[in-house]
N, C-alpha and C. Protein backbone atom coordinates (compact mmCIF):
# COMPACT_ATOMS: atom_id res chain seq x y z
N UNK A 1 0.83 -1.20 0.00
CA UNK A 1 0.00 0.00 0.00
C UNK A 1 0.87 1.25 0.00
N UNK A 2 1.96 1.24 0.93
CA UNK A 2 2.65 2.58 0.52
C UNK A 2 3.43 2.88 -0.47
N UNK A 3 3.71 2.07 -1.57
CA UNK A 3 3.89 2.08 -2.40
C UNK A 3 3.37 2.41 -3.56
N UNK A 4 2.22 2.04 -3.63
CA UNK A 4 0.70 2.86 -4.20
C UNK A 4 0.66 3.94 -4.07
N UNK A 5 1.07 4.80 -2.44
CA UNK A 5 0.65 5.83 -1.93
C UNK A 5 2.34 7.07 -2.38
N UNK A 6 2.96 6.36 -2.69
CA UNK A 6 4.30 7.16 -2.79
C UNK A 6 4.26 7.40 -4.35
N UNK A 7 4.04 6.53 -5.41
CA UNK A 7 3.79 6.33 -6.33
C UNK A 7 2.78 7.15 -7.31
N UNK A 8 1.70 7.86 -5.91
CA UNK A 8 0.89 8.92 -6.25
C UNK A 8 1.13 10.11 -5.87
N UNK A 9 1.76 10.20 -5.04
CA UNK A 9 2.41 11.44 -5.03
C UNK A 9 3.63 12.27 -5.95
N UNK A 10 3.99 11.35 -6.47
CA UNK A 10 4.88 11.75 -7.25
C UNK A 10 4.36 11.87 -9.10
N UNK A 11 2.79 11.46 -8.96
CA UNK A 11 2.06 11.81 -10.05
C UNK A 11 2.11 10.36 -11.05
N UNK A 12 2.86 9.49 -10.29
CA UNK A 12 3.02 7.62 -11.52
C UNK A 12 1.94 7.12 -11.10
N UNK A 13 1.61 6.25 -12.35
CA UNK A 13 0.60 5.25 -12.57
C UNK A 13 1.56 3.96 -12.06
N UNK A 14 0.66 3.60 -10.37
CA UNK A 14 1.16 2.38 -9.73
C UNK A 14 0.88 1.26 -10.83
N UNK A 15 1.55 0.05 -10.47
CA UNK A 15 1.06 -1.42 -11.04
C UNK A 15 0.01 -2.26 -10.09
N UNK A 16 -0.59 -2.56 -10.90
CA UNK A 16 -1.30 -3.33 -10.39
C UNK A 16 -0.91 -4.01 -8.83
N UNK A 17 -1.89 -4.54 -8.18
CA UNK A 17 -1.23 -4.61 -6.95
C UNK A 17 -1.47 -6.29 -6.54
N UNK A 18 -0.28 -6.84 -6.21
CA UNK A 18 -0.40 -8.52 -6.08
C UNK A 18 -1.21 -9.25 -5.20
N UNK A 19 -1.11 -10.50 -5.19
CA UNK A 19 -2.24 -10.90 -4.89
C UNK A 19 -1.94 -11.09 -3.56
N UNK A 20 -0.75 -10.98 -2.65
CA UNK A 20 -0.06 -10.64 -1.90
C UNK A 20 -0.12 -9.37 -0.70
N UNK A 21 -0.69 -8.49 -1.65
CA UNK A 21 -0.71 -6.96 -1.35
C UNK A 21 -2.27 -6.98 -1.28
N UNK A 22 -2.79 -7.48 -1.80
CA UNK A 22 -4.18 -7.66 -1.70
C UNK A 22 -4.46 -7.96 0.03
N UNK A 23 -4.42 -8.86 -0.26
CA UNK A 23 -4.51 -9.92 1.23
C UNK A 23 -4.30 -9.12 2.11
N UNK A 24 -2.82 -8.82 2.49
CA UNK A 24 -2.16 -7.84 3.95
C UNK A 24 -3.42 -6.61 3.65
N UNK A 25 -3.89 -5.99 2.73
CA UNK A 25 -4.64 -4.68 2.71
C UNK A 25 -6.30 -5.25 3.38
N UNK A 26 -7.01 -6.70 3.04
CA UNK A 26 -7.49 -7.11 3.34
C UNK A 26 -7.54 -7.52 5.16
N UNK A 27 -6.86 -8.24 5.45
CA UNK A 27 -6.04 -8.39 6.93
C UNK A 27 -6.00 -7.28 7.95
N UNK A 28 -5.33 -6.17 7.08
CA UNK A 28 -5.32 -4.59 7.92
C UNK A 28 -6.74 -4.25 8.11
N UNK A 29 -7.63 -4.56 6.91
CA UNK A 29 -9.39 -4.12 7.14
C UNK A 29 -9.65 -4.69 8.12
N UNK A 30 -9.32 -6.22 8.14
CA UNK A 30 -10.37 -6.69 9.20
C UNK A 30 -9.45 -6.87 10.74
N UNK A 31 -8.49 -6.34 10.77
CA UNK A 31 -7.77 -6.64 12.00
C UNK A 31 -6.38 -5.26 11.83
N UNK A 32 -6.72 -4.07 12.07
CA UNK A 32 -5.26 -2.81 11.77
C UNK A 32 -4.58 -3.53 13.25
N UNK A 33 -3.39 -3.28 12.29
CA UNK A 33 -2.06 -3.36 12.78
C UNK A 33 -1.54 -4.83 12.93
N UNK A 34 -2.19 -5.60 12.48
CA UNK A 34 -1.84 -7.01 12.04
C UNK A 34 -0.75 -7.29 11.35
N UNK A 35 -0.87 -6.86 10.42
CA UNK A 35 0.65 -6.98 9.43
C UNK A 35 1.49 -6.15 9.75
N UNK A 36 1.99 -5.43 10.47
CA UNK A 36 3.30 -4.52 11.09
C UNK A 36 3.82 -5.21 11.85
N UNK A 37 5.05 -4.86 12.13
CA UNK A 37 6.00 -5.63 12.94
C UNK A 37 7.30 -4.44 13.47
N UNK A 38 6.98 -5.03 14.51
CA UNK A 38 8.29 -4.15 15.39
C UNK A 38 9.93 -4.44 15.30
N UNK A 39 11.05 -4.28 14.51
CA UNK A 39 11.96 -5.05 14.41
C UNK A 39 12.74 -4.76 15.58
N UNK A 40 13.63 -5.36 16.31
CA UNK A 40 14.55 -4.91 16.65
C UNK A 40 16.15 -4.67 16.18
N UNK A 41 17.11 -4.02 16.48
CA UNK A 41 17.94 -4.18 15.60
C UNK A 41 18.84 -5.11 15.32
N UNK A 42 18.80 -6.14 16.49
CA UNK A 42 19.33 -7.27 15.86
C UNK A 42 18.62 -8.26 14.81
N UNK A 43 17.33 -7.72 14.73
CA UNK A 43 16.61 -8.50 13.41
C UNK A 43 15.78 -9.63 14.69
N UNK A 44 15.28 -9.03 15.85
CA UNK A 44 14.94 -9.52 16.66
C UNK A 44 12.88 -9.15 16.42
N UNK A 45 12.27 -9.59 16.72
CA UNK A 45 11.01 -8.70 16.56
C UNK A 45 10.41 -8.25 18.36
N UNK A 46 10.22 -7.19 18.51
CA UNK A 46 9.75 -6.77 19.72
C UNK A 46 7.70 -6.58 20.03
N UNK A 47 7.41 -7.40 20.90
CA UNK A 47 6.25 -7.48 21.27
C UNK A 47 5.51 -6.35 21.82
């Protein structure tokens, strides 16, 4: 999605969006903040 969203700001015609990108945008509808993740910097993820 922010890719879409960066993509319009700068006035480009995004690509189509995968079936991939679908889903997580789907996921975020029915549950925000589902697909984010906290990294830490050792590549650790923080709860």
């Amino acid at each position: 999605m922010r890719r879409v969203l960066l993509l319009a700001e700068q006035g480009a015609v995004p690509a189509p969006l995968t079936a991939q990108e679908l889903e997580a945008l789907r996921l975020e509808a029915e549950e925000p903040g589902l697909t984010r993740v906290n990294w830490g910097p050792d590549g650790s993820i923080i709860l």
